[in-house]
N, C-alpha and C. Protein backbone atom coordinates (compact mmCIF):
# COMPACT_ATOMS: atom_id res chain seq x y z
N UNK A 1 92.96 114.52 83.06
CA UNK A 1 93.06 115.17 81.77
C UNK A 1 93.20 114.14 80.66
N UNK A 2 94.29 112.92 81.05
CA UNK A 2 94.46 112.16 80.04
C UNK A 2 92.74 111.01 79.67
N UNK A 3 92.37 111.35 80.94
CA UNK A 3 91.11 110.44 80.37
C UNK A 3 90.27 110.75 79.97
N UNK A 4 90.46 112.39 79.82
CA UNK A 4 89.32 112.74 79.09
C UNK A 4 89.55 113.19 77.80
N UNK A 5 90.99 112.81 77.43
CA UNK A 5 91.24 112.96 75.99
C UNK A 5 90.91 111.75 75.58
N UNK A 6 90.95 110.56 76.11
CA UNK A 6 91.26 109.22 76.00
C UNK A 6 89.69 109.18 75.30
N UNK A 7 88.39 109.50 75.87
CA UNK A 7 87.21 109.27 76.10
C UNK A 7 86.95 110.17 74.77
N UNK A 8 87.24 111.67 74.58
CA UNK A 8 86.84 112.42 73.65
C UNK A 8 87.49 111.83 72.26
N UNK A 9 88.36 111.47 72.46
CA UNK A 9 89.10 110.36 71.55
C UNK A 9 88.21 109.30 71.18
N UNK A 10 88.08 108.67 71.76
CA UNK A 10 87.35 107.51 71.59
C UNK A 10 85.98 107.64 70.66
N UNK A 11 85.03 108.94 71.68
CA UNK A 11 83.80 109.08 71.07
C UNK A 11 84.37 109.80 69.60
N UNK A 12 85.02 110.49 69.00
CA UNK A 12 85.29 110.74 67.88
C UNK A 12 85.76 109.96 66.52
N UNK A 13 86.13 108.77 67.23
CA UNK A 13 86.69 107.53 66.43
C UNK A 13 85.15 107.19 65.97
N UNK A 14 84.48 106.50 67.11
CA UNK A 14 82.80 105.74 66.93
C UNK A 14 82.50 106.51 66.10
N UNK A 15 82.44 107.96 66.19
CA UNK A 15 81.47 108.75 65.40
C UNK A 15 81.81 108.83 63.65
N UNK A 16 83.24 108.78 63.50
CA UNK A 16 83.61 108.75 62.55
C UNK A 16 83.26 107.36 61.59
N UNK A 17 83.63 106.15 62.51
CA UNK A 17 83.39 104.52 61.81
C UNK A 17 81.95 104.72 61.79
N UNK A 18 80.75 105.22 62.69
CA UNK A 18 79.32 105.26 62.21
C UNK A 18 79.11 106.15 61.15
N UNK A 19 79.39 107.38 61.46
CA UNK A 19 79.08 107.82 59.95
C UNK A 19 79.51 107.44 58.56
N UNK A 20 80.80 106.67 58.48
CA UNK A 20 81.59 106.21 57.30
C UNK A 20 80.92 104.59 57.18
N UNK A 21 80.13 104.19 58.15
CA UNK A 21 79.07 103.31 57.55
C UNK A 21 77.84 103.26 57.25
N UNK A 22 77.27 104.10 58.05
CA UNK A 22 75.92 104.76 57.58
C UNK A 22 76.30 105.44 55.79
N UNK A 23 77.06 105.91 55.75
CA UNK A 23 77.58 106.85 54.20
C UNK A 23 77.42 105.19 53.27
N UNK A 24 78.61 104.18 53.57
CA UNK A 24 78.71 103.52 52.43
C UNK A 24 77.36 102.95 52.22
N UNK A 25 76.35 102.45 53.30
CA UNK A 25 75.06 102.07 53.41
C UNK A 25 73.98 102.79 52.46
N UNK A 26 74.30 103.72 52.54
CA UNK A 26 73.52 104.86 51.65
C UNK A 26 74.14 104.65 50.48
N UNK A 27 75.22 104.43 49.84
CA UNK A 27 76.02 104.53 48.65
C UNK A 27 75.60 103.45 47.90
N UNK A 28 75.19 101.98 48.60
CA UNK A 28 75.45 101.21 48.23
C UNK A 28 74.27 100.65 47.29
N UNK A 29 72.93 101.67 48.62
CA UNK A 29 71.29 101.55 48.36
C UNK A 29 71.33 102.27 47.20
N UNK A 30 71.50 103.73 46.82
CA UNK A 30 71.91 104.58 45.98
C UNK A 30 72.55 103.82 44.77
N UNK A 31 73.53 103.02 44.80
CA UNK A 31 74.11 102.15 43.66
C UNK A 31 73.06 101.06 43.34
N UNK A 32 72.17 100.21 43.98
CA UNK A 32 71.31 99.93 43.27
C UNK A 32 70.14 100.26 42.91
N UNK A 33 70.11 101.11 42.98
CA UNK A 33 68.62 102.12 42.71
C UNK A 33 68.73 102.61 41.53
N UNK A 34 70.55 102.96 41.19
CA UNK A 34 70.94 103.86 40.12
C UNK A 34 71.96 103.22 39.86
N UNK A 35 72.01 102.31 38.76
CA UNK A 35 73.06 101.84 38.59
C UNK A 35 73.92 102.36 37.34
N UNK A 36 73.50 103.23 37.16
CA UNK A 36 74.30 104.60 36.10
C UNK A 36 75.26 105.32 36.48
N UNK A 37 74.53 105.42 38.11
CA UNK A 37 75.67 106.42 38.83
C UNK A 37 76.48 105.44 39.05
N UNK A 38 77.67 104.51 39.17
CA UNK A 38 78.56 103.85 39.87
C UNK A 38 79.61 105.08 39.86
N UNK A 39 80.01 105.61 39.14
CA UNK A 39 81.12 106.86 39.08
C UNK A 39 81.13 106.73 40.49
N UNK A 40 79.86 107.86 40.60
CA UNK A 40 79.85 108.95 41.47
C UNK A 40 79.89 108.26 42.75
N UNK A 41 79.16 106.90 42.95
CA UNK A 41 79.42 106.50 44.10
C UNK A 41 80.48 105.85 44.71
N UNK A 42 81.40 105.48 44.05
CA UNK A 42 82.87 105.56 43.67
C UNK A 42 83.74 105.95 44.37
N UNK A 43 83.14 107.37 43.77
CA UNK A 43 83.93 109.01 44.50
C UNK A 43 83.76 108.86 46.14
N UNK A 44 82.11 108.78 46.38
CA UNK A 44 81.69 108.94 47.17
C UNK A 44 82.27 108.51 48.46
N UNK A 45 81.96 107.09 48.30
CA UNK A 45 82.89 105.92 48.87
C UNK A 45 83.98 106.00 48.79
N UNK A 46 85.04 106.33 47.86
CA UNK A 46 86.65 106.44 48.32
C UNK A 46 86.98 107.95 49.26
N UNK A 47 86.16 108.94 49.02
CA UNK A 47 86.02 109.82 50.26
C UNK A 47 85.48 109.75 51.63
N UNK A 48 84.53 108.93 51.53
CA UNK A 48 84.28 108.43 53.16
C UNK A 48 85.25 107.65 53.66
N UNK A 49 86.15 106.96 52.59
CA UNK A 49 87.44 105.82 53.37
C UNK A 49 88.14 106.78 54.36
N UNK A 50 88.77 107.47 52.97
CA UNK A 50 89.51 108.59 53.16
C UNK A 50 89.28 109.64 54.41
N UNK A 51 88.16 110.17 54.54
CA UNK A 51 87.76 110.57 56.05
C UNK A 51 87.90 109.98 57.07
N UNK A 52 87.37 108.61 57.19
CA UNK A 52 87.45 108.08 58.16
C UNK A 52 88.82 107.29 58.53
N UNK A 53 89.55 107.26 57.15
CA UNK A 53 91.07 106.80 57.69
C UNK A 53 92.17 108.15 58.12
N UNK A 54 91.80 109.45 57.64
CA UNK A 54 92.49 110.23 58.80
C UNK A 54 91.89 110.79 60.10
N UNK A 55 90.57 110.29 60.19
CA UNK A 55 90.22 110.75 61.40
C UNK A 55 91.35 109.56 62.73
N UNK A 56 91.25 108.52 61.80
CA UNK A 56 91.94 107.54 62.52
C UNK A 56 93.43 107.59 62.80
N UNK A 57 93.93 108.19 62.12
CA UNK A 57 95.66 109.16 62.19
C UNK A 57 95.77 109.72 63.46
N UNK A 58 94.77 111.08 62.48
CA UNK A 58 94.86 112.00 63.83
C UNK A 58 94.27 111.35 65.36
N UNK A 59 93.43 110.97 65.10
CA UNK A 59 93.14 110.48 66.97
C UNK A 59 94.43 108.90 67.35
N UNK A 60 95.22 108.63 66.48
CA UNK A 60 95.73 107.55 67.14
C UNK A 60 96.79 107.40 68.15
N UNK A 61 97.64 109.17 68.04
CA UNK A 61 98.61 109.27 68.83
C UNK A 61 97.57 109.74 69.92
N UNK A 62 96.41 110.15 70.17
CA UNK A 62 95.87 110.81 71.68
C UNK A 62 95.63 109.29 71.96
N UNK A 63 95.10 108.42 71.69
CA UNK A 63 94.58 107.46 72.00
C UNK A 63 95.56 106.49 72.46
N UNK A 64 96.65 106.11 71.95
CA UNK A 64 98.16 105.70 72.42
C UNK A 64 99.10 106.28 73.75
N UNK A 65 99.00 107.62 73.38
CA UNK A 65 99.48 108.50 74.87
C UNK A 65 98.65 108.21 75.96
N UNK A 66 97.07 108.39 76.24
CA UNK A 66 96.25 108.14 76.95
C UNK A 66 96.47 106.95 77.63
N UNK A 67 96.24 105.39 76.53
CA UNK A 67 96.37 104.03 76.91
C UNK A 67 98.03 104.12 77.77
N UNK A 68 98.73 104.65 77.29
CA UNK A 68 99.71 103.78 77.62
C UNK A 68 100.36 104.86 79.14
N UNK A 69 99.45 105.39 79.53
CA UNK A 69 99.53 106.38 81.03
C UNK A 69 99.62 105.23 82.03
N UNK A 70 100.75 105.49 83.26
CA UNK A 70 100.81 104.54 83.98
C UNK A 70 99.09 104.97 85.21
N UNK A 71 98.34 103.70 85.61
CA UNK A 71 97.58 104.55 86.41
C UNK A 71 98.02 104.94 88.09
N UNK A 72 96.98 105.89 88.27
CA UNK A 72 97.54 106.28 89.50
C UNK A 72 97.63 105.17 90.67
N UNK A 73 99.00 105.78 91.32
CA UNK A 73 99.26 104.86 92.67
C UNK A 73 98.35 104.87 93.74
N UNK A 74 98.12 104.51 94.26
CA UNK A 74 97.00 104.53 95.18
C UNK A 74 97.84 104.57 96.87
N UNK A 75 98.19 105.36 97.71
CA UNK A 75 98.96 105.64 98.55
C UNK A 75 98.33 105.84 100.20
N UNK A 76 98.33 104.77 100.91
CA UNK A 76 98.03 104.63 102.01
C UNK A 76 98.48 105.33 103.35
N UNK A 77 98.29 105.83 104.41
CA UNK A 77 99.48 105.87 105.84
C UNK A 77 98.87 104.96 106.91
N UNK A 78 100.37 104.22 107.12
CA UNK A 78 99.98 103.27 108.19
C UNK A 78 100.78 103.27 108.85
N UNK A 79 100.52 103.35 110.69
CA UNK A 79 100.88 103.78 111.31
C UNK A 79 101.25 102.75 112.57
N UNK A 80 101.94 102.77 113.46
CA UNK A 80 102.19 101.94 114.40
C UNK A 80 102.88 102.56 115.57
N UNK A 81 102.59 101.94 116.87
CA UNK A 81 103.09 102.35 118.26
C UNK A 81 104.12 101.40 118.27
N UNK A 82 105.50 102.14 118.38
CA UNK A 82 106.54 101.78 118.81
C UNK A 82 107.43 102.04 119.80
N UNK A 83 107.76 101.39 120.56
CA UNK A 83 108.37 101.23 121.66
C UNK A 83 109.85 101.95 122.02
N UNK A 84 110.02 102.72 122.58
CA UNK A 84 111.63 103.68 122.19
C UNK A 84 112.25 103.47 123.72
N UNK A 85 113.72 103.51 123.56
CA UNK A 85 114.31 103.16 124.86
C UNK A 85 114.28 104.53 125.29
N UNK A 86 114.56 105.17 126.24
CA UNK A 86 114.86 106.46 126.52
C UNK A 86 116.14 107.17 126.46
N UNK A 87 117.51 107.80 126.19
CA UNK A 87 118.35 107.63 126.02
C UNK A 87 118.76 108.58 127.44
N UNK A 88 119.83 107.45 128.63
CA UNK A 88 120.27 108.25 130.09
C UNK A 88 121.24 109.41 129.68
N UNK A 89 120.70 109.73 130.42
CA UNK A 89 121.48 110.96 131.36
C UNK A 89 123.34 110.51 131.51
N UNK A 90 123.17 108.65 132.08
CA UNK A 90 124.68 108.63 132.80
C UNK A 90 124.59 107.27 131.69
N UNK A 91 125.25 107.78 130.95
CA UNK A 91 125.74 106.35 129.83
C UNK A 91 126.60 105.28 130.31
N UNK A 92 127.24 105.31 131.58
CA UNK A 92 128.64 104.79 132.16
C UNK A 92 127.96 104.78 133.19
N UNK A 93 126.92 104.95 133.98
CA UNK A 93 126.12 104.37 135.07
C UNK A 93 127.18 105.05 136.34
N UNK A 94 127.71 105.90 136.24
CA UNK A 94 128.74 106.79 137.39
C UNK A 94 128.38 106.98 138.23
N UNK A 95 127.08 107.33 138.66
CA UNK A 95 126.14 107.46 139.95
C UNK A 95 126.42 106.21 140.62
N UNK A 96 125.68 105.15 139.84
CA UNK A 96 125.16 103.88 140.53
C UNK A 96 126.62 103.55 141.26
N UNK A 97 127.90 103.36 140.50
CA UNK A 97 129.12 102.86 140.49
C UNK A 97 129.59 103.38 141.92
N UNK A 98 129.49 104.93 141.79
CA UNK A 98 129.83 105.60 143.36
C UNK A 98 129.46 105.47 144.30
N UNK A 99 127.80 105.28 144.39
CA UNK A 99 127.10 105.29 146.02
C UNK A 99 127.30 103.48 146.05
N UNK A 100 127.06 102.84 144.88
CA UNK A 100 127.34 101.38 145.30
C UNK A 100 128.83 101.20 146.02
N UNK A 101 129.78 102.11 145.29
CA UNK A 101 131.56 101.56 146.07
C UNK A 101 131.40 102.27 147.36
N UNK A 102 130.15 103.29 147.30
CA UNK A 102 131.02 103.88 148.77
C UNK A 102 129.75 102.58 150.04
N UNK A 103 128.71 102.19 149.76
CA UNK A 103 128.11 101.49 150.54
C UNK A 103 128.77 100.27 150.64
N UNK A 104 129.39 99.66 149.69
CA UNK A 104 130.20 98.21 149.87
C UNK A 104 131.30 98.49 151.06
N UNK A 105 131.83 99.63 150.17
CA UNK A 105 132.84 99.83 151.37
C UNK A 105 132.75 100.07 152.76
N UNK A 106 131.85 100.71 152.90
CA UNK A 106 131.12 100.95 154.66
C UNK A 106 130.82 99.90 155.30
N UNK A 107 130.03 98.99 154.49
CA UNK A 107 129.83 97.40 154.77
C UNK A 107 131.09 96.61 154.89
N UNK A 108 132.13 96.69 154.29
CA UNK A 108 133.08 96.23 154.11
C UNK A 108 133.73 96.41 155.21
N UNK A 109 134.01 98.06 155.82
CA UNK A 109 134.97 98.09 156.99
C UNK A 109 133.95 97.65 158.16
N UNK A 110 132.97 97.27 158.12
CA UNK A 110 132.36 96.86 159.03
C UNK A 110 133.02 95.28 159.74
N UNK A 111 133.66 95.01 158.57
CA UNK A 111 134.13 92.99 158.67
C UNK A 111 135.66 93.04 158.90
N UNK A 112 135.69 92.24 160.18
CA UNK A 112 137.11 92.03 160.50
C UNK A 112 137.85 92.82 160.81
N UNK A 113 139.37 92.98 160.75
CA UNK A 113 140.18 93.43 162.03
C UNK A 113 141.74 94.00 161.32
N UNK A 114 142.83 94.47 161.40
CA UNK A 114 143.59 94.77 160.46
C UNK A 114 143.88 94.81 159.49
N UNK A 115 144.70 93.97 158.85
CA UNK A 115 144.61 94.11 157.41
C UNK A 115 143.73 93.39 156.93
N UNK A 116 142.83 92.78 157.24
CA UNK A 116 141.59 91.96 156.87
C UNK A 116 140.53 92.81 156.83
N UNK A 117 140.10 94.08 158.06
CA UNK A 117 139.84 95.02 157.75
C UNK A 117 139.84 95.77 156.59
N UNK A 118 140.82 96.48 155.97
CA UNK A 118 141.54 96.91 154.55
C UNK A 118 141.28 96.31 153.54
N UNK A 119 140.97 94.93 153.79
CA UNK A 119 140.71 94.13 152.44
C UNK A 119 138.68 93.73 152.30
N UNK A 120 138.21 93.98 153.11
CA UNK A 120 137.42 93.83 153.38
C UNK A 120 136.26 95.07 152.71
N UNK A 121 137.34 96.49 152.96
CA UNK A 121 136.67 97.38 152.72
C UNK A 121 136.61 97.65 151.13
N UNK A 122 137.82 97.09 150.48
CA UNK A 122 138.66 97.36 149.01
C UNK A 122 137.22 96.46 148.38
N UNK A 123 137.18 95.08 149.13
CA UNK A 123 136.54 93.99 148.40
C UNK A 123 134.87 94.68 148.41
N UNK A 124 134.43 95.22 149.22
CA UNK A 124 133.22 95.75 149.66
C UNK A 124 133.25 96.80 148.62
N UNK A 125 134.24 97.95 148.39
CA UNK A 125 133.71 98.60 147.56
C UNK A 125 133.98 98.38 145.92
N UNK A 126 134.98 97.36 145.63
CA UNK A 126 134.63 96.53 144.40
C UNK A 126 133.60 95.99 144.15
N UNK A 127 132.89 95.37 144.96
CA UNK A 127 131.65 94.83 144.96
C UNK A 127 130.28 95.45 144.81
N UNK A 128 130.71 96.31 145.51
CA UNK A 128 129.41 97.62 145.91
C UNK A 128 129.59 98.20 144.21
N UNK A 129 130.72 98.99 143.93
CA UNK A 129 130.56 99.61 142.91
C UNK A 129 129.95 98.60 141.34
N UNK A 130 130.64 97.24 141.34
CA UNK A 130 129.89 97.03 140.16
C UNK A 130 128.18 96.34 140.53
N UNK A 131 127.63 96.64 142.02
CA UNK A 131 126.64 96.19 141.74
C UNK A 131 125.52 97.30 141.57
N UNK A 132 126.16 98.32 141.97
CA UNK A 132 125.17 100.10 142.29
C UNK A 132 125.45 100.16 140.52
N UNK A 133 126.54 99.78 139.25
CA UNK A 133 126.00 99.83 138.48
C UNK A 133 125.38 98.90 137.55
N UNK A 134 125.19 97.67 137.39
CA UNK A 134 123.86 96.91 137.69
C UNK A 134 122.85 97.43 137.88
N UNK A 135 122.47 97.46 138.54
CA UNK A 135 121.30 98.58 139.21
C UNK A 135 120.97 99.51 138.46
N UNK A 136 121.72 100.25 138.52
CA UNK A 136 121.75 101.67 137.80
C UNK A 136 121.26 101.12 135.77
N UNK A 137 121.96 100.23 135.56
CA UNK A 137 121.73 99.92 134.09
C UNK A 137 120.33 99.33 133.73
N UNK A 138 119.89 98.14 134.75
CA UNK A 138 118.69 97.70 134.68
C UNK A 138 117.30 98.74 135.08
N UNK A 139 118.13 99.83 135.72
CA UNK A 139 116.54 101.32 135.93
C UNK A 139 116.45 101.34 135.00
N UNK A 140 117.67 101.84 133.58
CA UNK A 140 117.92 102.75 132.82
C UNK A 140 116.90 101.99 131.34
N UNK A 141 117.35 100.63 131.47
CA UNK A 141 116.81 100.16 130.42
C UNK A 141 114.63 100.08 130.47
N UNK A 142 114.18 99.89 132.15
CA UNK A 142 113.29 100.52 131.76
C UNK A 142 112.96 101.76 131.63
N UNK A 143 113.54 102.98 131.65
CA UNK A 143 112.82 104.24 130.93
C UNK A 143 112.28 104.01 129.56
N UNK A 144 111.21 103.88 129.07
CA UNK A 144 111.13 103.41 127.91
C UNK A 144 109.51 104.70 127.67
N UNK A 145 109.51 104.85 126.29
CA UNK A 145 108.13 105.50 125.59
C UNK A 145 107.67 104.90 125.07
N UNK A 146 106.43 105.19 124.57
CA UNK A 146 105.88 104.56 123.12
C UNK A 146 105.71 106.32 122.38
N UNK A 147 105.72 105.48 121.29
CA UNK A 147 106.00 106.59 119.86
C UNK A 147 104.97 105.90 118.54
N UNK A 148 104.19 106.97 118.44
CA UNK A 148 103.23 106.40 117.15
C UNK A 148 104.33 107.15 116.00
N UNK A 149 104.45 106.30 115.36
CA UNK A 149 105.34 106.46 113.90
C UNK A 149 104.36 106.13 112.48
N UNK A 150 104.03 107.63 111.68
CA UNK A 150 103.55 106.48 110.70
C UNK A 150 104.28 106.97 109.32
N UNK A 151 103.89 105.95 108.19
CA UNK A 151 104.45 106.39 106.92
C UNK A 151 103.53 105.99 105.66
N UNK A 152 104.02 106.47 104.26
CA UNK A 152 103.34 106.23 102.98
C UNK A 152 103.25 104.39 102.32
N UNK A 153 102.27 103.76 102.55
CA UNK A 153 102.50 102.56 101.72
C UNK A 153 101.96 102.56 100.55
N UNK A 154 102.27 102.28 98.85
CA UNK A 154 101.77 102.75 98.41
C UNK A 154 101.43 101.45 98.07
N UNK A 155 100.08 101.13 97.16
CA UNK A 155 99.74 99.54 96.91
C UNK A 155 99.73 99.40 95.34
């Protein structure tokens, strides 16, 4: 809209400065042809100023509003595959922790003989349990997606 005030603006200005020189052109031929009339051509000429300096008024605020329009943004989407962890089920790896303490421990009472026995089984399922979650954490971290994400860039 603004550019086509900008433009109708514009062509109304030209039209005005051509005709208000074509006029004095004529006034001027007219003044020496007739150099009796100076009056009138006078008149003539301070009314073509006069026209053409309020045509220039009125079109100067369209022509100012127009120019001084920010132009449009020009707004892109760009998009990308991104990589997402999956989020578990067992945040505290509780599974892994259990079947690992109870297999250490089975392994465990498998070794040795009284209380070496007992300690064997304790140490087995200390062992077992933090390695079932190990395990359990390193599955977890590969569950992974990809995710196309995109958004507005504007330039």
């Amino acid at each position: 809209m603004r550019a086509n005030i900008r433009s109708y603006s514009a062509a109304f200005v030209n039209m005005v400065w051509k005709t208000s020189l074509d006029a004095s052109l004529t006034i001027a031929r007219a003044h020496w042809k007739h150099r009796d009339s100076e009056d009138a051509a006078m008149k003539i000429g301070a009314f073509v100023f006069c026209f053409a300096a309020s045509a220039m008024v009125i079109s100067s605020p369209l022509l100012a509003q127009s120019s001084t329009s920010a132009p449009a943004k020009k707004t892109r989407t760009v998009c990308e595959d991104v990589t997402v962890q999956d989020q578990p089920s067992d945040k505290h790896q509780i599974a892994g922790m259990a079947i690992g303490g109870v297999a250490g421990g089975l392994l465990g009472h498998q070794v040795g003989g009284g209380k070496g026995k007992t300690i064997a089984t304790v140490a087995g399922a200390a062992g077992g349990a933090y390695a079932g979650k190990k395990v359990q954490e390193n599955q977890q971290a590969k569950n992974t997606h990809v995710e196309r994400r995109c958004h507005e860039v504007s330039d």
